[in-house]
Protein backbone atom coordinates (compact mmCIF):
# COMPACT_ATOMS: atom_id res chain seq x y z
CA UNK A 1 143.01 247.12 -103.20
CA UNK A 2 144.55 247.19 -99.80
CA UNK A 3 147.80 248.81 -99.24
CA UNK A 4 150.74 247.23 -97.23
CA UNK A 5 153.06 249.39 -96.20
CA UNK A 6 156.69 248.91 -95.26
CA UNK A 7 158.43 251.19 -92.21
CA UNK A 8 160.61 252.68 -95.57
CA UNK A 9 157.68 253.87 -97.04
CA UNK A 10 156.23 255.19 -94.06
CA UNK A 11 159.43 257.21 -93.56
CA UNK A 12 159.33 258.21 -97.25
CA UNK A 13 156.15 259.07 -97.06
CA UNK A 14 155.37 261.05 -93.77
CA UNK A 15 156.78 264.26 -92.94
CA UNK A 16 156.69 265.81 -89.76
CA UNK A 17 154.19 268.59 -90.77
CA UNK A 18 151.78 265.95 -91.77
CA UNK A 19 152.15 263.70 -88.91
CA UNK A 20 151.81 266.79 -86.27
CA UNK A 21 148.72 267.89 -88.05
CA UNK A 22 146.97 264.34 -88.43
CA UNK A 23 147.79 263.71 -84.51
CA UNK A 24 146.28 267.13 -83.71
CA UNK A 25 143.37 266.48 -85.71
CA UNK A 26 143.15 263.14 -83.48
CA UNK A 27 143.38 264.52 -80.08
CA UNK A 28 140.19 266.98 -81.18
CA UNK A 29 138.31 264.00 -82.79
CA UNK A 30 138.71 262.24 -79.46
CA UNK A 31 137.71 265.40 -77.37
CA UNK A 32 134.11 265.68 -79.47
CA UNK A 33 133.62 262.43 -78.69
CA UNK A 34 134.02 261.80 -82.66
CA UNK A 35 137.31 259.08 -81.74
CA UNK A 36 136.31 255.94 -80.04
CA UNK A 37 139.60 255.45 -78.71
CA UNK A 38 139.34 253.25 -75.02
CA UNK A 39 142.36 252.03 -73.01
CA UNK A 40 144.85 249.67 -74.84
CA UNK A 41 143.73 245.69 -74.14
CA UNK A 42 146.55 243.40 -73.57
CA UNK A 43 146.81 239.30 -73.19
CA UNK A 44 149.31 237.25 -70.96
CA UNK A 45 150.64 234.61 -73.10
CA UNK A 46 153.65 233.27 -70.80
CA UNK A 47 156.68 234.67 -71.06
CA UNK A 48 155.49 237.93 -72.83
CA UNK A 49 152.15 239.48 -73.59
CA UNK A 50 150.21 240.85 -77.19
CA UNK A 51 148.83 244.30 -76.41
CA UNK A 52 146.38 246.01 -78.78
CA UNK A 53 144.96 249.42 -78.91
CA UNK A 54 142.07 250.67 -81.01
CA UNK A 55 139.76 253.03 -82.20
CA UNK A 56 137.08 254.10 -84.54
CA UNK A 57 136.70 257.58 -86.56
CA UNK A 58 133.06 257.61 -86.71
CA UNK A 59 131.23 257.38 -89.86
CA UNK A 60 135.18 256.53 -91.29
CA UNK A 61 137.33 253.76 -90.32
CA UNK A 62 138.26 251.56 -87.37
CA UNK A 63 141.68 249.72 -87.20
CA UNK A 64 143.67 248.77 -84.09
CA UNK A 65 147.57 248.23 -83.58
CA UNK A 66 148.85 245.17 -82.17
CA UNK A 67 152.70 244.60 -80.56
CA UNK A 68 153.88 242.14 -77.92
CA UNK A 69 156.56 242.77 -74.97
CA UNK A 70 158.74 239.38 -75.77
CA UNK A 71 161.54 241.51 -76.34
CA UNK A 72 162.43 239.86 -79.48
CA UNK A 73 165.22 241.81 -81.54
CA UNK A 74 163.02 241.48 -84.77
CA UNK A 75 160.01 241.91 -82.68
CA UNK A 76 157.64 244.53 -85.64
CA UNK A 77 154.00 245.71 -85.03
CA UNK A 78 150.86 246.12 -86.95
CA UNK A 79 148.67 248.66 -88.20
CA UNK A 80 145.39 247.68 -89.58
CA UNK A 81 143.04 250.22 -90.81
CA UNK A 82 139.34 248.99 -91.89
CA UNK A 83 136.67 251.14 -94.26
CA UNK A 84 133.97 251.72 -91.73
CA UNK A 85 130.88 251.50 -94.49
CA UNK A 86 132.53 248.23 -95.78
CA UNK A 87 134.32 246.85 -93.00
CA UNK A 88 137.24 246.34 -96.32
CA UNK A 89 140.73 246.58 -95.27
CA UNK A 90 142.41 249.83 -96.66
CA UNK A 91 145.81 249.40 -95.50
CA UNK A 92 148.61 247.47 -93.40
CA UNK A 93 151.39 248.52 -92.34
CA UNK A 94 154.49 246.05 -90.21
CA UNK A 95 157.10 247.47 -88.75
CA UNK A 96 157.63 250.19 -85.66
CA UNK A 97 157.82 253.65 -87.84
CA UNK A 98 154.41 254.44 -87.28
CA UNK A 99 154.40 253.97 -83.49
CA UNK A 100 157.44 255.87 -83.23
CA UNK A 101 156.10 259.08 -85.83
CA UNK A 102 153.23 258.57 -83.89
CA UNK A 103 154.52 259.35 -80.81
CA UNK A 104 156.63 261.97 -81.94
CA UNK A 105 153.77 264.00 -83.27
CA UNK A 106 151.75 263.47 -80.51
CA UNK A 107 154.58 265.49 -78.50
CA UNK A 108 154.91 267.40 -81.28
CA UNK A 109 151.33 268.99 -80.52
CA UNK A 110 152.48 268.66 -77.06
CA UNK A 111 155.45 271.19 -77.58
CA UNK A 112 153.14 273.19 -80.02
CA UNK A 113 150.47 273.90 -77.49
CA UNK A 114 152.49 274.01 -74.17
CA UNK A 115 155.77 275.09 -74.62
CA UNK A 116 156.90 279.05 -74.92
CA UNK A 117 156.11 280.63 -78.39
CA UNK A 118 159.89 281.48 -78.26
CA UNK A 119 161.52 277.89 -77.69
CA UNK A 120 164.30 277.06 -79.30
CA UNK A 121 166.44 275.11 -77.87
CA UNK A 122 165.77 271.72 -77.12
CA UNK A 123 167.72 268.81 -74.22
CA UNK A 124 166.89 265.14 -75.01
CA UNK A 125 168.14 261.85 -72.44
CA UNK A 126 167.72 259.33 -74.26
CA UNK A 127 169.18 258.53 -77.69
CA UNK A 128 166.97 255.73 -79.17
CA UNK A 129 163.96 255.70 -81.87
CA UNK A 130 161.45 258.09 -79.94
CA UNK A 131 163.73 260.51 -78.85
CA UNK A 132 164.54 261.11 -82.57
CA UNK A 133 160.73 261.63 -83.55
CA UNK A 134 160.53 263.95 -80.48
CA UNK A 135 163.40 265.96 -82.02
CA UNK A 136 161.97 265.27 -85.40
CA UNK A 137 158.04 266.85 -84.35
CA UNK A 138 159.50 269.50 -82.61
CA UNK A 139 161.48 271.00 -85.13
CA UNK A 140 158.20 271.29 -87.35
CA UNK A 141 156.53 273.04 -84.72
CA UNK A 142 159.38 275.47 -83.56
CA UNK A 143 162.58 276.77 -85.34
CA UNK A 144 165.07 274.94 -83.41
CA UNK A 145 168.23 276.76 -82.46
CA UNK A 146 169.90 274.35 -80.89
CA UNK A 147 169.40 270.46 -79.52
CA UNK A 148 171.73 268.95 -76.82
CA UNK A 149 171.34 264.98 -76.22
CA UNK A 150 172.44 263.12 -73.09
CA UNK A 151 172.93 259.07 -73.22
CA UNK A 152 174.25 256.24 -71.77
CA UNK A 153 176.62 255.42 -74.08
CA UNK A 154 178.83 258.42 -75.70
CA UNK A 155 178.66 256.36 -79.17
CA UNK A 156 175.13 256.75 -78.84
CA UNK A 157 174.37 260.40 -77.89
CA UNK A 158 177.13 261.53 -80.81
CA UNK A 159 175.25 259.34 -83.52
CA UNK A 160 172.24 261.19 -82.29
CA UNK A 161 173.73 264.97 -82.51
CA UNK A 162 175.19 263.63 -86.15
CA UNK A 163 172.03 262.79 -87.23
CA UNK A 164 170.06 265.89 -86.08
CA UNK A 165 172.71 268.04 -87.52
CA UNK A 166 172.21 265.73 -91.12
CA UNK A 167 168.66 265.17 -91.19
CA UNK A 168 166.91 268.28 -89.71
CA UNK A 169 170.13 271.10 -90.29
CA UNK A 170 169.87 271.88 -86.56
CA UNK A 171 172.91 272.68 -84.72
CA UNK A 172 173.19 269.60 -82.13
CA UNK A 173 175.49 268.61 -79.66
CA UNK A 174 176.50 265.67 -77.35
CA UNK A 175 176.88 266.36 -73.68
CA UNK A 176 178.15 264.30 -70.32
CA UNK A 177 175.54 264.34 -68.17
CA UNK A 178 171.91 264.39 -67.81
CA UNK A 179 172.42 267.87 -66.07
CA UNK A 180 174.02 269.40 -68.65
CA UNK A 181 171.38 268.42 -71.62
CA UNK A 182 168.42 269.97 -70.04
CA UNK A 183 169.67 272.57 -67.82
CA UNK A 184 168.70 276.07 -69.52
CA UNK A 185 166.89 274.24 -72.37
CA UNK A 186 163.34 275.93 -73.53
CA UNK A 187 162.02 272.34 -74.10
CA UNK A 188 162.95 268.47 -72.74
CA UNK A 189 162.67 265.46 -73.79
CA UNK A 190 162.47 262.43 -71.56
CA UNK A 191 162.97 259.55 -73.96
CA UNK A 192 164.02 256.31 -72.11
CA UNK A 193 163.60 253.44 -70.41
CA UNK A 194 164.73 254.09 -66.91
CA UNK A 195 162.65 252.78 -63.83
CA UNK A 196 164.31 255.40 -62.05
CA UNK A 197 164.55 259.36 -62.47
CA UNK A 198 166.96 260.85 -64.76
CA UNK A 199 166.82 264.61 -64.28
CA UNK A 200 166.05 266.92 -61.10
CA UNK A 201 163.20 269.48 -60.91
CA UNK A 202 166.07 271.93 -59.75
CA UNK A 203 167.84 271.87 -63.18
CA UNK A 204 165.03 272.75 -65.21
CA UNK A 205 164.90 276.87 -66.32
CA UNK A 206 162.00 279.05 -65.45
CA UNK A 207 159.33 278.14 -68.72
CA UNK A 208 160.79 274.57 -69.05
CA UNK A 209 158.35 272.69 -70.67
CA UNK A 210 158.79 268.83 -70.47
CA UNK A 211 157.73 265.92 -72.83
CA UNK A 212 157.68 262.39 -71.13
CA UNK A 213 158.01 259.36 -73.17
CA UNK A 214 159.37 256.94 -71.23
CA UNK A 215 158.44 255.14 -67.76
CA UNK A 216 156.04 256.78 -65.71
CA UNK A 217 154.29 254.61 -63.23
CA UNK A 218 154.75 253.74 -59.46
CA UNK A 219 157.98 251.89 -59.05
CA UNK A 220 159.55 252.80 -62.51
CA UNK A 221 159.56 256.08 -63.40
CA UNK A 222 161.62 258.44 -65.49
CA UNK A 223 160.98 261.51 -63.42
CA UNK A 224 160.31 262.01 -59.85
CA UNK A 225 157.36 263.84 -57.88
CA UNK A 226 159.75 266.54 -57.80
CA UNK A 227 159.03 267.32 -61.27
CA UNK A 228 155.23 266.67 -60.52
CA UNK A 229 155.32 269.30 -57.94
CA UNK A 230 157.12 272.00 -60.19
CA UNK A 231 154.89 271.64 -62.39
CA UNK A 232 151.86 274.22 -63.21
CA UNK A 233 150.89 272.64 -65.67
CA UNK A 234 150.05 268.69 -65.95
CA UNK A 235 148.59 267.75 -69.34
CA UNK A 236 148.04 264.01 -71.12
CA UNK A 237 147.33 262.90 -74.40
CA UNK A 238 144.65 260.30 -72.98
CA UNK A 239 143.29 260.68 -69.40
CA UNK A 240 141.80 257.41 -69.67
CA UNK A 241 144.72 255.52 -70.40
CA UNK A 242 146.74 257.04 -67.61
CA UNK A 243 144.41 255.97 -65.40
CA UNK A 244 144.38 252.01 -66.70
CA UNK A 245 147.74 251.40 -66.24
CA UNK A 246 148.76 249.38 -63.67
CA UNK A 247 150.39 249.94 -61.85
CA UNK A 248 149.19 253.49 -61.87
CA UNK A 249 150.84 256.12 -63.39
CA UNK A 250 152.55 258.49 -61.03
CA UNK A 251 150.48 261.66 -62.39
CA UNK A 252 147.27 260.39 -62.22
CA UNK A 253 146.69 259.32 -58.55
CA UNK A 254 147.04 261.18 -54.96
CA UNK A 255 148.00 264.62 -55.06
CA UNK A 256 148.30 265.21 -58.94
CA UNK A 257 144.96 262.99 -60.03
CA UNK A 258 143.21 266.32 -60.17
CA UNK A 259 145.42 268.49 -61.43
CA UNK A 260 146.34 266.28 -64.57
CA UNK A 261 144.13 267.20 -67.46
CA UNK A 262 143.57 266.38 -71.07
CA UNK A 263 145.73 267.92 -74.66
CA UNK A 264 142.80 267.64 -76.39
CA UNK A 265 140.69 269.54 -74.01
CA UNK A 266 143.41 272.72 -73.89
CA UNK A 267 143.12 272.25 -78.07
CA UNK A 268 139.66 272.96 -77.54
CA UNK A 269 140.07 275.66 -75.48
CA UNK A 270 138.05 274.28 -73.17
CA UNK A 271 140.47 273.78 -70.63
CA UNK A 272 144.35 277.05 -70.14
CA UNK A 273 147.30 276.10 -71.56
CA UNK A 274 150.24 277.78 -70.04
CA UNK A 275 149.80 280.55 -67.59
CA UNK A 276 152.94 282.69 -68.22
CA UNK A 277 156.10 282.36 -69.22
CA UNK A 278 157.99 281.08 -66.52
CA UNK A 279 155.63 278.21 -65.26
CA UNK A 280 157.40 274.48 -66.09
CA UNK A 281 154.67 272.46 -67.88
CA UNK A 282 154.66 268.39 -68.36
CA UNK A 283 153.41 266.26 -71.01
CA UNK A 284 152.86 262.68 -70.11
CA UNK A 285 152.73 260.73 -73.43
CA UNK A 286 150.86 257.75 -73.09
CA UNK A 287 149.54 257.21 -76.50
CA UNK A 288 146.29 257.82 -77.36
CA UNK A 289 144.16 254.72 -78.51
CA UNK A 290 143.43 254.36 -82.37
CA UNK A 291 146.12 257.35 -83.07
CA UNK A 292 148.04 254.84 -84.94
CA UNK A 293 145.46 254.27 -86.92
CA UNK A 294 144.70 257.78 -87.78
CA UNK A 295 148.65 258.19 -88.97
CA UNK A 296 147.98 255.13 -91.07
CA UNK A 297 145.04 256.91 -92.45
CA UNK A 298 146.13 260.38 -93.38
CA UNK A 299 149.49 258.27 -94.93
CA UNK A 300 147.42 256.25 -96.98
CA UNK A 301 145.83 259.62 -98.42
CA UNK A 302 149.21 260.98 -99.22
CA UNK A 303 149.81 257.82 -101.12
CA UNK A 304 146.94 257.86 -103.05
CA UNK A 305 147.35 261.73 -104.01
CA UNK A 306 151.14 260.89 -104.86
């Protein structure tokens, strides 16, 4: 019987532990070669486009997530994961929680694998749905000692602190500027949908280590080369992807193209992770193909075992 699955049930059912694990699990997968996962597709339908991205667990399932960019309020998106000896539907899930856990345990891994063995504090700017999962993955990975938030609004960054404090018991606190969120912070959080820069290089602490969520290409991006160029370490969830966007993304043409390498590969330990303790590293999330699917996947085991 195939399972449809509502964005409460996905947060019911998927912890942070769970979600950090099945996403690391996915970045390897795709490494071996074992994760079919190629660069999302997308189709211009006037006015908006549908985007879909893919991927196939050999010998396991295949699936694929569709959304569109209408900007409709209600807008939801789709998980579909298939049996991949019967081709049956297993599940479906509609809504945006597993994009957004998604996401957040990708830089979850991110923070795991990069970041200092001693971070604790974390500076977010941005206050929406993935800068909470960001919050949310890191906290399962490190034992948080503190989280300041920057946003727009002051509404929004104190509903944010609030809910850190309620949800994850993690002292939090709302701040003025984007200065002041990340400046002596062990790990960032770029979480929004500026086309332009929102933090300097020059606030960032010896041993920063950044996760980008938000825009990153030429002509809208949330950081600046600055950042690029303080950075030791350059590291993506999906080296492919960055280089299909268009138009490109800033780390993965001129001077960085060569320096920007692949999460899964450093998982492997095929490729260093951090050098010392006082180089800045950057994560540039750009969501690895058929990752949704592999959430939907290890959710739809937890439900059966529950």
């Amino acid at each position: 019987m195939t399972l449809f699955i509502t964005d409460a049930e996905v947060a019911a059912g998927l912890d942070a532990p769970t979600a950090v694990v099945a996403m690391r699990n996915a970045l390897l997968a795709a490494h071996a070669g074992e994760l079919v996962a190629p660069p999302r597709a997308s189709a211009p339908l006037g006015g908006g486009r549908l985007v879909l991205t893919a991927g196939h667990l050999t010998g396991e399932w295949y699936g694929f997530r569709s959304y569109d960019t209408f900007g409709h309020a209600e807008g939801e998106q789709l998980v579909v994961l298939h049996d991949a000896g019967t081709g049956r539907v297993r599940a479906v899930a509609v809504g945006e929680e597993i994009g957004s856990r998604r996401t957040g345990a990708l830089g979850g891994v991110a923070v795991d694998a990069l970041a200092r063995p001693d971070a604790a504090t974390v500076g977010v700017i941005g206050a929406g749905r993935q800068a909470w999962t960001q919050v949310w993955a890191a906290a399962a990975v490190r034992p948080l000692r503190e989280v300041s938030v920057f946003a727009r609004t002051p509404a929004a960054r104190e509903r944010f602190a609030e809910r850190v404090r309620a949800e994850l018991g993690v002292p939090a606190r709302a701040v003025g500027d984007a200065g002041a969120a990340v400046r002596d912070r062990d790990v960032v959080v770029l979480a929004t949908t500026s086309p332009e820069p929102v933090i300097r290089a020059a606030d960032l602490a010896p041993g920063t280590h950044v996760n980008a969520v938000g825009f990153k290409q030429h002509g809208r991006t949330e950081f600046g080369p600055d950042l690029l160029d303080r950075a030791g370490l350059l590291v993506t969830d999906s080296p492919a992807q960055a280089r299909a966007y268009e138009p490109p993304m800033l780390a993965a043409v001129g001077p960085y193209a060569g320096r920007l390498c692949s999460l899964g590969a450093v998982l492997a330990g095929e490729l260093p992770g951090r050098a010392d303790a006082d180089q800045v590293s950057l994560f540039c999330s750009v969501g690895l193909a058929g990752t949704e699917v592999f959430l939907l996947d290890a959710l739809t085991r937890v439900a059966v075992r529950g």
